[in-house]
PDB file of N, CA and C in Angstrom:
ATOM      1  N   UNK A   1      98.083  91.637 121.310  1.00  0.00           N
ATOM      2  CA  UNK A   1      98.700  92.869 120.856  1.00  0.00           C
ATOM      3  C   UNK A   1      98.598  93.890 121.975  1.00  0.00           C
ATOM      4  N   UNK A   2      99.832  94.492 121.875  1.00  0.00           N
ATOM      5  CA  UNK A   2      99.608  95.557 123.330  1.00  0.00           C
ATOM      6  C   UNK A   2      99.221  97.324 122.607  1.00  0.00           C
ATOM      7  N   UNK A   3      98.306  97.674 123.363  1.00  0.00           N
ATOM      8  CA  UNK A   3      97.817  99.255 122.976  1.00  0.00           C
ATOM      9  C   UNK A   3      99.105 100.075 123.430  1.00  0.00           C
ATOM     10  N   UNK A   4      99.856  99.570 124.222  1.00  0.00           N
ATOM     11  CA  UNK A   4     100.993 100.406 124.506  1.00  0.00           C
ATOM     12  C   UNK A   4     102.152 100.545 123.151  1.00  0.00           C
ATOM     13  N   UNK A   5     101.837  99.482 122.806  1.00  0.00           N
ATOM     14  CA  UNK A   5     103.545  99.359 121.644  1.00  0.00           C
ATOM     15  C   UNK A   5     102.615  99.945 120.812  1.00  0.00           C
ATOM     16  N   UNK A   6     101.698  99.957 120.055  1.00  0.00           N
ATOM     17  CA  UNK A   6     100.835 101.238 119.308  1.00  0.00           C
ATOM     18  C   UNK A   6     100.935 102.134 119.466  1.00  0.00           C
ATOM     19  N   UNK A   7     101.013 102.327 120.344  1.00  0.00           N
ATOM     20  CA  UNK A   7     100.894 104.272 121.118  1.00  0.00           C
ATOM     21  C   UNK A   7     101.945 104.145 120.722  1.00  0.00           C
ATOM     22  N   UNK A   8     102.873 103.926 120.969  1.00  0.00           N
ATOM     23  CA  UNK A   8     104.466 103.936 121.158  1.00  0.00           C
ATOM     24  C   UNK A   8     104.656 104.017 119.402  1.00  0.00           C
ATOM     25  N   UNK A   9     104.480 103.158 118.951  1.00  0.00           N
ATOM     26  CA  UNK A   9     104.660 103.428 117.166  1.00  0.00           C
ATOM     27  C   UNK A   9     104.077 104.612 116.319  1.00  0.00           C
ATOM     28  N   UNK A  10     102.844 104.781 117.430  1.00  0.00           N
ATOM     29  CA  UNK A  10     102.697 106.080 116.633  1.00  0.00           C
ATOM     30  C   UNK A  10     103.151 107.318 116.591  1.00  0.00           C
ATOM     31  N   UNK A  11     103.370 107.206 118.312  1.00  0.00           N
ATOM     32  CA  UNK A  11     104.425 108.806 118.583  1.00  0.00           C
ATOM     33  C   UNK A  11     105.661 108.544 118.217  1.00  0.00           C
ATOM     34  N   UNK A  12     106.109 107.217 117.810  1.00  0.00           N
ATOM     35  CA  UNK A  12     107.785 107.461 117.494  1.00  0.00           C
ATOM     36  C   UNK A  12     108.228 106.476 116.187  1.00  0.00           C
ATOM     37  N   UNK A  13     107.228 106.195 115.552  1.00  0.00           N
ATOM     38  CA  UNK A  13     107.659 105.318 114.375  1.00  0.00           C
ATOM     39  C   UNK A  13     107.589 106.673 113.140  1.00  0.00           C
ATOM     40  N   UNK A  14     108.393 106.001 112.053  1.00  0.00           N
ATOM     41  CA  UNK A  14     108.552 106.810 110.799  1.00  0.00           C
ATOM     42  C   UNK A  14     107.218 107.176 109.848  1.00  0.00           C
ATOM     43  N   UNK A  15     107.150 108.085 109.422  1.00  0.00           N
ATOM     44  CA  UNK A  15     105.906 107.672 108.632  1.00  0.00           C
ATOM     45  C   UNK A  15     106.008 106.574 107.372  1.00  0.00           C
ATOM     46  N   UNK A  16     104.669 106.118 107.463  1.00  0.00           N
ATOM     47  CA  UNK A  16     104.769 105.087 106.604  1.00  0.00           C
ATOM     48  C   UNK A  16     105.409 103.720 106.702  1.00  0.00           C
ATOM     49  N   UNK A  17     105.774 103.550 107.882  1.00  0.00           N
ATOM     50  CA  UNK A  17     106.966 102.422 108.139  1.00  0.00           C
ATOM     51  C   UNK A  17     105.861 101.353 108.908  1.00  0.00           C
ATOM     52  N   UNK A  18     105.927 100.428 108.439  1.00  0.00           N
ATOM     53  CA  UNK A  18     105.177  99.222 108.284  1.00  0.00           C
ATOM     54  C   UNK A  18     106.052  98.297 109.441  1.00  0.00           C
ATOM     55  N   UNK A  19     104.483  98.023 110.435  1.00  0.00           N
ATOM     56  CA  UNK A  19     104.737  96.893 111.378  1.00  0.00           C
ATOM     57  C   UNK A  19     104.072  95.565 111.480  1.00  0.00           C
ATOM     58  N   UNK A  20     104.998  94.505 111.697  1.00  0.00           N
ATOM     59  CA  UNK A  20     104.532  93.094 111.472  1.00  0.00           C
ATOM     60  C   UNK A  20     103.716  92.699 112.632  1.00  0.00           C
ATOM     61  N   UNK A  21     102.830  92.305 112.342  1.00  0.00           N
ATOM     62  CA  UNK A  21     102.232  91.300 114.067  1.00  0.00           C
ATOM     63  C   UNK A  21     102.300  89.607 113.432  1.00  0.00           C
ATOM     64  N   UNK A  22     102.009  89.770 114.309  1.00  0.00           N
ATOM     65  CA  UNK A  22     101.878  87.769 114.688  1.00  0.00           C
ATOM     66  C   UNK A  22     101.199  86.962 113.884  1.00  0.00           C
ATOM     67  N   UNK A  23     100.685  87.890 112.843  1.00  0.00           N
ATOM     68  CA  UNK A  23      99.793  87.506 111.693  1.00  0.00           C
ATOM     69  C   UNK A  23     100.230  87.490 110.454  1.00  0.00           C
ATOM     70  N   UNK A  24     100.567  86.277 109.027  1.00  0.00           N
ATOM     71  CA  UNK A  24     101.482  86.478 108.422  1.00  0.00           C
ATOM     72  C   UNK A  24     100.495  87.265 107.537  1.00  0.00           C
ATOM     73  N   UNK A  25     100.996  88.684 106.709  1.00  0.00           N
ATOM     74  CA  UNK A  25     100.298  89.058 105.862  1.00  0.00           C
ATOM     75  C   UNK A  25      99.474  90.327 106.359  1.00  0.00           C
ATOM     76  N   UNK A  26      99.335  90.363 107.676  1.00  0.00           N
ATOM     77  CA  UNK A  26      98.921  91.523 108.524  1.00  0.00           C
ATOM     78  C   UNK A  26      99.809  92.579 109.472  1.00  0.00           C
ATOM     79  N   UNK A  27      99.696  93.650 108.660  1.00  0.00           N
ATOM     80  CA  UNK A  27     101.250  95.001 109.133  1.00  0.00           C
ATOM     81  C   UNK A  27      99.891  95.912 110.092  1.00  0.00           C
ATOM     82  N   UNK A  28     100.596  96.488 110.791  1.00  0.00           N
ATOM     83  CA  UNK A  28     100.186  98.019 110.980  1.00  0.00           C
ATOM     84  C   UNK A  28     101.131  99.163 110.733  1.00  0.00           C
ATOM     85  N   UNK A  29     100.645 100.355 109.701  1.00  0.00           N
ATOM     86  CA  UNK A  29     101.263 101.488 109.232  1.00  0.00           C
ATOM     87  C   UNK A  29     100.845 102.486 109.939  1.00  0.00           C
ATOM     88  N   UNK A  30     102.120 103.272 109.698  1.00  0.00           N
ATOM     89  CA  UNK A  30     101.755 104.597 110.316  1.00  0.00           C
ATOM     90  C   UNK A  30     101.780 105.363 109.028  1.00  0.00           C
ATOM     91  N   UNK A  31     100.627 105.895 108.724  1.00  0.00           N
ATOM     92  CA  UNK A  31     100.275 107.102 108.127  1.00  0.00           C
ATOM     93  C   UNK A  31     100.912 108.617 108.155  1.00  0.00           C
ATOM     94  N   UNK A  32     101.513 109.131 107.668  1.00  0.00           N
ATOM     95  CA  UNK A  32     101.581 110.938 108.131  1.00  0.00           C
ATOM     96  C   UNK A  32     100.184 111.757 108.309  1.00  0.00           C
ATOM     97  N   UNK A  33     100.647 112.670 109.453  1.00  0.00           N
ATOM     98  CA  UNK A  33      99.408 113.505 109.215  1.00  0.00           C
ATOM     99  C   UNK A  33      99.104 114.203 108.055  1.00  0.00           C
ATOM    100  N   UNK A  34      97.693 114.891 107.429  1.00  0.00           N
ATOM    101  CA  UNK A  34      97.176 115.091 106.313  1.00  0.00           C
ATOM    102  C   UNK A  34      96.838 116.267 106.190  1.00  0.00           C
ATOM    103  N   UNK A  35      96.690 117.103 106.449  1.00  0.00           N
ATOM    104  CA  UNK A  35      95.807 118.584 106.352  1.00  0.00           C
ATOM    105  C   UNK A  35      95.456 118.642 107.589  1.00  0.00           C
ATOM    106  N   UNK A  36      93.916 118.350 108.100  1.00  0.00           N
ATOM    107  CA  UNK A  36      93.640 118.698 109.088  1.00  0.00           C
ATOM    108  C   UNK A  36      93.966 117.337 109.784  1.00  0.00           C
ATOM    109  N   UNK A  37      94.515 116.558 109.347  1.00  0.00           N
ATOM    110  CA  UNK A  37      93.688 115.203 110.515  1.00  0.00           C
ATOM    111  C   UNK A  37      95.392 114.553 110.848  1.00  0.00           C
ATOM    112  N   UNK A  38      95.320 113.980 111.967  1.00  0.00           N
ATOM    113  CA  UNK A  38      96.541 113.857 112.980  1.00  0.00           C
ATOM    114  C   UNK A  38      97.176 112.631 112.041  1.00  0.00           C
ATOM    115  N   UNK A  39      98.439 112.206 112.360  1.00  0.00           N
ATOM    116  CA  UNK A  39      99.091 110.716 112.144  1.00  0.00           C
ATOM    117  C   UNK A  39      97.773 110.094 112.558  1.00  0.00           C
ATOM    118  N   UNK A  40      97.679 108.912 111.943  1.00  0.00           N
ATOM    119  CA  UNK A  40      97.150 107.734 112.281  1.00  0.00           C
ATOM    120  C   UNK A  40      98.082 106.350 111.786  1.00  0.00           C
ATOM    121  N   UNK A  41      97.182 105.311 113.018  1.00  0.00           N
ATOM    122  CA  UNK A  41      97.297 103.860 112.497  1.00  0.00           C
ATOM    123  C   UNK A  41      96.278 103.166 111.878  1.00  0.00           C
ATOM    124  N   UNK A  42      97.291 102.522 110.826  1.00  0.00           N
ATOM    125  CA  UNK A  42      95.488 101.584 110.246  1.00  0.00           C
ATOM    126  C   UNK A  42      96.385  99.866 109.638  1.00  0.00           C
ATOM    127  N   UNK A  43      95.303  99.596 109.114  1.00  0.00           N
ATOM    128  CA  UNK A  43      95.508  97.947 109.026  1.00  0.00           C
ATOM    129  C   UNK A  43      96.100  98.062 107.561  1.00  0.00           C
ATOM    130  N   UNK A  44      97.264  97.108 107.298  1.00  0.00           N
ATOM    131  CA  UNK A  44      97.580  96.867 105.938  1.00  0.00           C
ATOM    132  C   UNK A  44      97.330  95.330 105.745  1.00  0.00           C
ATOM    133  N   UNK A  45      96.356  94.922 104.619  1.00  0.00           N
ATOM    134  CA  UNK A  45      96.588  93.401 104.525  1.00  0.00           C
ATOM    135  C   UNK A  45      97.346  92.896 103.433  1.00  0.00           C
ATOM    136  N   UNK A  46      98.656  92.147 102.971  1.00  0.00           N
ATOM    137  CA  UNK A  46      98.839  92.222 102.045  1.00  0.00           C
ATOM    138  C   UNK A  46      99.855  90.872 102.220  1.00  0.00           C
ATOM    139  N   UNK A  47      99.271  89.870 101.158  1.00  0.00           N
ATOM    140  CA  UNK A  47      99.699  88.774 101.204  1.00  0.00           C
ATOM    141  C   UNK A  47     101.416  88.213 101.015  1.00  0.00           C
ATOM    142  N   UNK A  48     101.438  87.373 101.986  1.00  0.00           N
ATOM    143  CA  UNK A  48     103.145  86.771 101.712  1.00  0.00           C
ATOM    144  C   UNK A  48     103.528  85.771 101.053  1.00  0.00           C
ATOM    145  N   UNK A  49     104.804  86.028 100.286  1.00  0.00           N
ATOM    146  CA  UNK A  49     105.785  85.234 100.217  1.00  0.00           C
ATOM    147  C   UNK A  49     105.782  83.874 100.631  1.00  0.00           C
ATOM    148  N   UNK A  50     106.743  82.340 100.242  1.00  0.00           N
ATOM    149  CA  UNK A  50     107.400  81.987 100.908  1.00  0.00           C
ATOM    150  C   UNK A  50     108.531  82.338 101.897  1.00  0.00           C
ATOM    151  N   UNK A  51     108.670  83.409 101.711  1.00  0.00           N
ATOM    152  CA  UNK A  51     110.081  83.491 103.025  1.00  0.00           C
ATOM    153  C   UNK A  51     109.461  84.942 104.046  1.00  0.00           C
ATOM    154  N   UNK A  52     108.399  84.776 103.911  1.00  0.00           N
ATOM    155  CA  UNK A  52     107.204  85.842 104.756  1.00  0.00           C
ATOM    156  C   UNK A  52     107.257  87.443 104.495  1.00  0.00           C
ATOM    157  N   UNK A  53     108.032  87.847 103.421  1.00  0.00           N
ATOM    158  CA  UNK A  53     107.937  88.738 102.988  1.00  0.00           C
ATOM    159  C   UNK A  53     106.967  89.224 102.073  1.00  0.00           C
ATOM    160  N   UNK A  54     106.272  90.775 102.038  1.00  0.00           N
ATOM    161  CA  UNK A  54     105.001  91.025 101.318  1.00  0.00           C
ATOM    162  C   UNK A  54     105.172  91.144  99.969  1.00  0.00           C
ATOM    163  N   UNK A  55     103.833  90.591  99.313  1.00  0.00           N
ATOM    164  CA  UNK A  55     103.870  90.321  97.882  1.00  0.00           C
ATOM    165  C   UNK A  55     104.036  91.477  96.996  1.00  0.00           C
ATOM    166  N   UNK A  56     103.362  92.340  97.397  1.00  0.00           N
ATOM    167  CA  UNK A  56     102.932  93.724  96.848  1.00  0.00           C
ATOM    168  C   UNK A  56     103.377  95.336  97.787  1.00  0.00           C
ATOM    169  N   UNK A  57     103.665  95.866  96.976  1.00  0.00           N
ATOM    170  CA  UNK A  57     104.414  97.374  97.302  1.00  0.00           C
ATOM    171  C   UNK A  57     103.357  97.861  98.652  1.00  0.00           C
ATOM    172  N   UNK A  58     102.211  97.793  98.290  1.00  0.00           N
ATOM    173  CA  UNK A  58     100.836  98.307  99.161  1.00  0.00           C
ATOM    174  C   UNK A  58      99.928  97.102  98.870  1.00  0.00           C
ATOM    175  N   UNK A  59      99.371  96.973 100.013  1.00  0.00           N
ATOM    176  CA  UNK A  59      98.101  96.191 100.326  1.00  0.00           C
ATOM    177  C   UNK A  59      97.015  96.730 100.608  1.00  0.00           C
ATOM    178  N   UNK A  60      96.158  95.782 100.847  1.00  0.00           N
ATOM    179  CA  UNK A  60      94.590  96.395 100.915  1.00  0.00           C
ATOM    180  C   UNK A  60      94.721  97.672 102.425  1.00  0.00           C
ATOM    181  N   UNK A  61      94.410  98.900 102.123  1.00  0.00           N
ATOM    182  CA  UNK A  61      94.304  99.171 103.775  1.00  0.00           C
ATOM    183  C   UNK A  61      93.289  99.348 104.865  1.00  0.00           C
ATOM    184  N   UNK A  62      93.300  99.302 105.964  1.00  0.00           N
ATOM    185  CA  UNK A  62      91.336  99.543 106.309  1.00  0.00           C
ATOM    186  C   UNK A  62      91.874 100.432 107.790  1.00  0.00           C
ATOM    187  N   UNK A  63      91.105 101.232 107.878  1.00  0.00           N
ATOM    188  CA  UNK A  63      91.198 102.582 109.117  1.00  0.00           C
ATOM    189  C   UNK A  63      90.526 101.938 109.894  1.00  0.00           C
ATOM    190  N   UNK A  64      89.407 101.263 109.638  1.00  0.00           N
ATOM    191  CA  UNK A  64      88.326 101.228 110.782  1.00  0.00           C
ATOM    192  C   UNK A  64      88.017  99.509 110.493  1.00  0.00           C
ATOM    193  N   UNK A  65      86.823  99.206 111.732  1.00  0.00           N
ATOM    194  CA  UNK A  65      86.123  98.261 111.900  1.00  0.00           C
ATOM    195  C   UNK A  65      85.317  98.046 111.231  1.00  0.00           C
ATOM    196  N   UNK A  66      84.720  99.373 110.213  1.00  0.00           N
ATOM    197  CA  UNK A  66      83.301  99.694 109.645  1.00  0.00           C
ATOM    198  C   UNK A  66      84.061  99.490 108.300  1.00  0.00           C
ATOM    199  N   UNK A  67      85.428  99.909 107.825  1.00  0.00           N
ATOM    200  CA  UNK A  67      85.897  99.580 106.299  1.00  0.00           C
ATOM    201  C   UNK A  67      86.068  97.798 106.349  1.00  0.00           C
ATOM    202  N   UNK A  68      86.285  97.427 107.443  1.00  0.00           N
ATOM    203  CA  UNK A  68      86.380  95.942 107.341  1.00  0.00           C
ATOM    204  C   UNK A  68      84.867  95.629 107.134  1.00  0.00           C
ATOM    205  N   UNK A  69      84.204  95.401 107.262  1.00  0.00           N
ATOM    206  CA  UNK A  69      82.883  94.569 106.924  1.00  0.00           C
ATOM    207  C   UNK A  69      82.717  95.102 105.723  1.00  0.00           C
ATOM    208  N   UNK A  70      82.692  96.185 105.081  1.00  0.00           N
ATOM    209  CA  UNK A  70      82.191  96.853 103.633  1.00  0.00           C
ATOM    210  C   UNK A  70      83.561  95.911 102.640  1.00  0.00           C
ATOM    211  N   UNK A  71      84.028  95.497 103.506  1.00  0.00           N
ATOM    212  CA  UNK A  71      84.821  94.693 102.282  1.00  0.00           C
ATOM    213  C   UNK A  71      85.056  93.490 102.438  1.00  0.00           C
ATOM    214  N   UNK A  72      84.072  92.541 103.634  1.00  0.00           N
ATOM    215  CA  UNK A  72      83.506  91.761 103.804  1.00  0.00           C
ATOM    216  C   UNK A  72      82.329  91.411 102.766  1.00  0.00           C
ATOM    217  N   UNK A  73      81.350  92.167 102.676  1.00  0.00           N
ATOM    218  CA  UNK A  73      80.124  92.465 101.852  1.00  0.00           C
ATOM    219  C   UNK A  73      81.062  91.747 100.262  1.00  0.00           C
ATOM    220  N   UNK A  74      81.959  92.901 100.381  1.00  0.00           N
ATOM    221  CA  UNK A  74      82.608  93.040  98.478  1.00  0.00           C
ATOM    222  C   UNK A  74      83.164  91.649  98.540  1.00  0.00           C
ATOM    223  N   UNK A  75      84.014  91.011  99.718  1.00  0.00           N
ATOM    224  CA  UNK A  75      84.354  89.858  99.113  1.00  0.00           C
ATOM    225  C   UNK A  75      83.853  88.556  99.149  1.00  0.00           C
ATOM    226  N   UNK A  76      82.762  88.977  99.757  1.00  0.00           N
ATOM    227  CA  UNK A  76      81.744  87.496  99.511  1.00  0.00           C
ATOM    228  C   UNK A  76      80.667  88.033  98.412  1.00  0.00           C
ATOM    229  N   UNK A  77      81.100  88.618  97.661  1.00  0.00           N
ATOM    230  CA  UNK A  77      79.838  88.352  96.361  1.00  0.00           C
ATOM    231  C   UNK A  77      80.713  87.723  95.652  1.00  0.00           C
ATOM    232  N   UNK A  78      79.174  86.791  95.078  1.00  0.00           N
ATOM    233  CA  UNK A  78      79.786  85.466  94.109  1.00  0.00           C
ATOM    234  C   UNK A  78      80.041  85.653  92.913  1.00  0.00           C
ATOM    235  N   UNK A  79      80.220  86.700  92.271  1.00  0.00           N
ATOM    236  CA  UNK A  79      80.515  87.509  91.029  1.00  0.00           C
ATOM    237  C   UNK A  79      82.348  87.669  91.039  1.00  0.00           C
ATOM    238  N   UNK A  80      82.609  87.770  92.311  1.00  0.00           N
ATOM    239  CA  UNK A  80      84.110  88.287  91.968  1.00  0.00           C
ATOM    240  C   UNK A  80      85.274  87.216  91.792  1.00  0.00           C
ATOM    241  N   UNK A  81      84.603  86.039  92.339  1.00  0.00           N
ATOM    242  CA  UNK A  81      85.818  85.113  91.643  1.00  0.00           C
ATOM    243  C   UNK A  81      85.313  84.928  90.264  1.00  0.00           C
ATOM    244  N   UNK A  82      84.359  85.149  90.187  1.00  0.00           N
ATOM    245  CA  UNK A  82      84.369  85.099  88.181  1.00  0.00           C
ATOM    246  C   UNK A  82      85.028  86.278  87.109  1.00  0.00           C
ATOM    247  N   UNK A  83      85.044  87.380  87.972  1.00  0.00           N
ATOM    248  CA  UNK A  83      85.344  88.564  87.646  1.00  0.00           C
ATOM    249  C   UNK A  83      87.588  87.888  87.550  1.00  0.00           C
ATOM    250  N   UNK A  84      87.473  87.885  88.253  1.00  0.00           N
ATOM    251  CA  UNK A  84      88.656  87.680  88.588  1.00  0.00           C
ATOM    252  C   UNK A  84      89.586  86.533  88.012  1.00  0.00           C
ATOM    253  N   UNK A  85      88.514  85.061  87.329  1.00  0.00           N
ATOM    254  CA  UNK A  85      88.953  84.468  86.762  1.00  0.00           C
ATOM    255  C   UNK A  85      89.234  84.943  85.344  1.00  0.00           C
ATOM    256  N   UNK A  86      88.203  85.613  84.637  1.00  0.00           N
ATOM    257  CA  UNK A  86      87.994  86.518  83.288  1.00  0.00           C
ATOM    258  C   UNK A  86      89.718  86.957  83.286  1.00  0.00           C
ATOM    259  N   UNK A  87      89.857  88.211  84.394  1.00  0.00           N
ATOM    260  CA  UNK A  87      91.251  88.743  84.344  1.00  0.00           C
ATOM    261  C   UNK A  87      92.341  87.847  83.784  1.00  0.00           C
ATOM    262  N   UNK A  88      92.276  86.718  84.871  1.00  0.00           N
ATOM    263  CA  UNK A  88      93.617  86.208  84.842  1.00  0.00           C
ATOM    264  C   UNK A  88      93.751  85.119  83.738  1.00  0.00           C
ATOM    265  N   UNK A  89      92.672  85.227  82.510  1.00  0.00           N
ATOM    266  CA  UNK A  89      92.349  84.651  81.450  1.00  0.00           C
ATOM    267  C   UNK A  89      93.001  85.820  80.106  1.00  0.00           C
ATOM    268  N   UNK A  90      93.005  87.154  80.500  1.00  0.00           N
ATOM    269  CA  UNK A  90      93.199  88.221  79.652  1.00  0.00           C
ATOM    270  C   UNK A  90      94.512  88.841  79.967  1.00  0.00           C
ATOM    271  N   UNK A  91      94.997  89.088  81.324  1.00  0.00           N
ATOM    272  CA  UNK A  91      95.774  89.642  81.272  1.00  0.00           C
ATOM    273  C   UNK A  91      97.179  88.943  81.780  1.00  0.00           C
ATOM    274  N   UNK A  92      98.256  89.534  80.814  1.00  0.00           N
ATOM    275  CA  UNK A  92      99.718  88.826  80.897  1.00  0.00           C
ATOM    276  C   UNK A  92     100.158  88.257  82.188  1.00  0.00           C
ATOM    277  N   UNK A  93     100.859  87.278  82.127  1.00  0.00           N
ATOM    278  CA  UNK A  93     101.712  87.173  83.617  1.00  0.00           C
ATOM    279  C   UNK A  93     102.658  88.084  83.703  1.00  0.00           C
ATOM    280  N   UNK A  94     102.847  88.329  84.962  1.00  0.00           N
ATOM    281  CA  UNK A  94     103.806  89.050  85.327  1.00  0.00           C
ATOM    282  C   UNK A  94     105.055  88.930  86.841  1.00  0.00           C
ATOM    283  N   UNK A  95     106.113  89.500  87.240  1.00  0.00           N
ATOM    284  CA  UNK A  95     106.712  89.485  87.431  1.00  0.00           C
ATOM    285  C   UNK A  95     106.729  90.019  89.064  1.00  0.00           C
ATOM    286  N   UNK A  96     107.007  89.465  90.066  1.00  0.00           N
ATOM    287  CA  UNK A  96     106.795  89.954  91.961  1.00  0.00           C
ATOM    288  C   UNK A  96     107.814  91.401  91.424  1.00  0.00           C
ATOM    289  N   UNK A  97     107.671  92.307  92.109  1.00  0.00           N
ATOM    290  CA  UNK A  97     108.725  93.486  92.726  1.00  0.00           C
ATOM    291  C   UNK A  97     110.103  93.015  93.619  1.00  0.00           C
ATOM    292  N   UNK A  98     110.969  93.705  94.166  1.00  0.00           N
ATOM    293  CA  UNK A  98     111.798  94.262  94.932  1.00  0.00           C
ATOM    294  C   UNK A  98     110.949  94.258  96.694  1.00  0.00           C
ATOM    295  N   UNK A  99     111.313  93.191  97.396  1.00  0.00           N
ATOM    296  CA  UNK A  99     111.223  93.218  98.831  1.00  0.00           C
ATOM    297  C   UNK A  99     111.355  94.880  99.436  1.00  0.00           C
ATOM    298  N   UNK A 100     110.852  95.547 100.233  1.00  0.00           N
ATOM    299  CA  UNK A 100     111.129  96.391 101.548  1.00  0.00           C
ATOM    300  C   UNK A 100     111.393  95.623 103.225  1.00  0.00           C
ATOM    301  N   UNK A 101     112.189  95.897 103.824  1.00  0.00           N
ATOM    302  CA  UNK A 101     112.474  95.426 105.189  1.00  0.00           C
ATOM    303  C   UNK A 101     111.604  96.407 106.033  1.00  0.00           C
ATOM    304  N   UNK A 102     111.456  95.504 106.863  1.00  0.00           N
ATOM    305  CA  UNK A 102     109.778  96.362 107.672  1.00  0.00           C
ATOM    306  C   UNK A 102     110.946  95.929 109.215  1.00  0.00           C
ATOM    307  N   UNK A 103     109.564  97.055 110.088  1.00  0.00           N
ATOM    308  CA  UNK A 103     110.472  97.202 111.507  1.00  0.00           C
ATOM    309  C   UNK A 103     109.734  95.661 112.393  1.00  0.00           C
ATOM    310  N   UNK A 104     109.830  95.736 113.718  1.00  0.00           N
ATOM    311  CA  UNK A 104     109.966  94.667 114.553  1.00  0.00           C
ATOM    312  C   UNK A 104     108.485  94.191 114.285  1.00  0.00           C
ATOM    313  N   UNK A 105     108.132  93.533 115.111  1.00  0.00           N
ATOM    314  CA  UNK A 105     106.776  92.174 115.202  1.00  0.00           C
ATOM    315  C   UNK A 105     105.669  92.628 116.435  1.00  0.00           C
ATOM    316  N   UNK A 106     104.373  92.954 115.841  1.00  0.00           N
ATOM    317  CA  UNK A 106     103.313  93.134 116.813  1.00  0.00           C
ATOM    318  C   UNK A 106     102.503  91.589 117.193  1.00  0.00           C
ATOM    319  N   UNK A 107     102.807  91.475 118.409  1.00  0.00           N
ATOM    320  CA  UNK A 107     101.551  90.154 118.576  1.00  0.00           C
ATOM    321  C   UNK A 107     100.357  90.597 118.576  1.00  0.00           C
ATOM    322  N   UNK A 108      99.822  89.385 117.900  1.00  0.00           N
ATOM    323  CA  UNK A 108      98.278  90.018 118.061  1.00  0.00           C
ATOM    324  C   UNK A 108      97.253  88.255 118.880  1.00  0.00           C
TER     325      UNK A 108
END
């Protein structure tokens, strides 16, 4: 992945407009700025499709290196695939959304 095409997405991409890398299921977004704090980039993870398009409207997101391990921690406790089986024991099936078209491809 190049730090240049980053830079470059951040001073000139849309807000909110979601970029693909080389990773299926892994975007980088650009954020709007907030009050005090500038545009940023951060990680979207959010699983694909057969035809590599994302499953879900929003995915998991992580700013930092330090939100990735804290949800490392969360997803290796052995409680949550039980948690999770319970759910999908209780609650209805349901139905994928409406695709969005995302801009060009980051290698990573």
């Amino acid at each position: 992945m190049s730090e240049e095409k980053l830079s470059d997405f951040l001073k000139t991409g849309k807000d909110w407009s979601r970029l693909r890398t080389s990773v299926l299921g892994v975007y980088v977004v650009k954020l709007p700025p907030y009050r005090s704090a500038p545009a940023r980039l951060v990680v979207e993870l959010n699983p694909v499709d057969e035809t590599g398009a994302p499953t879900k409207r929003r995915g998991l997101v992580l700013r930092s290196s330090g939100e990735l391990e804290e949800f490392r921690k969360l997803f290796s406790d052995e409680k949550l695939p039980k948690l999770l089986g319970m759910l999908d024991s209780v609650n209805p099936k349901g139905e994928g959304g409406k695709r969005r078209k995302e801009e060009g491809v980051v290698e990573l």
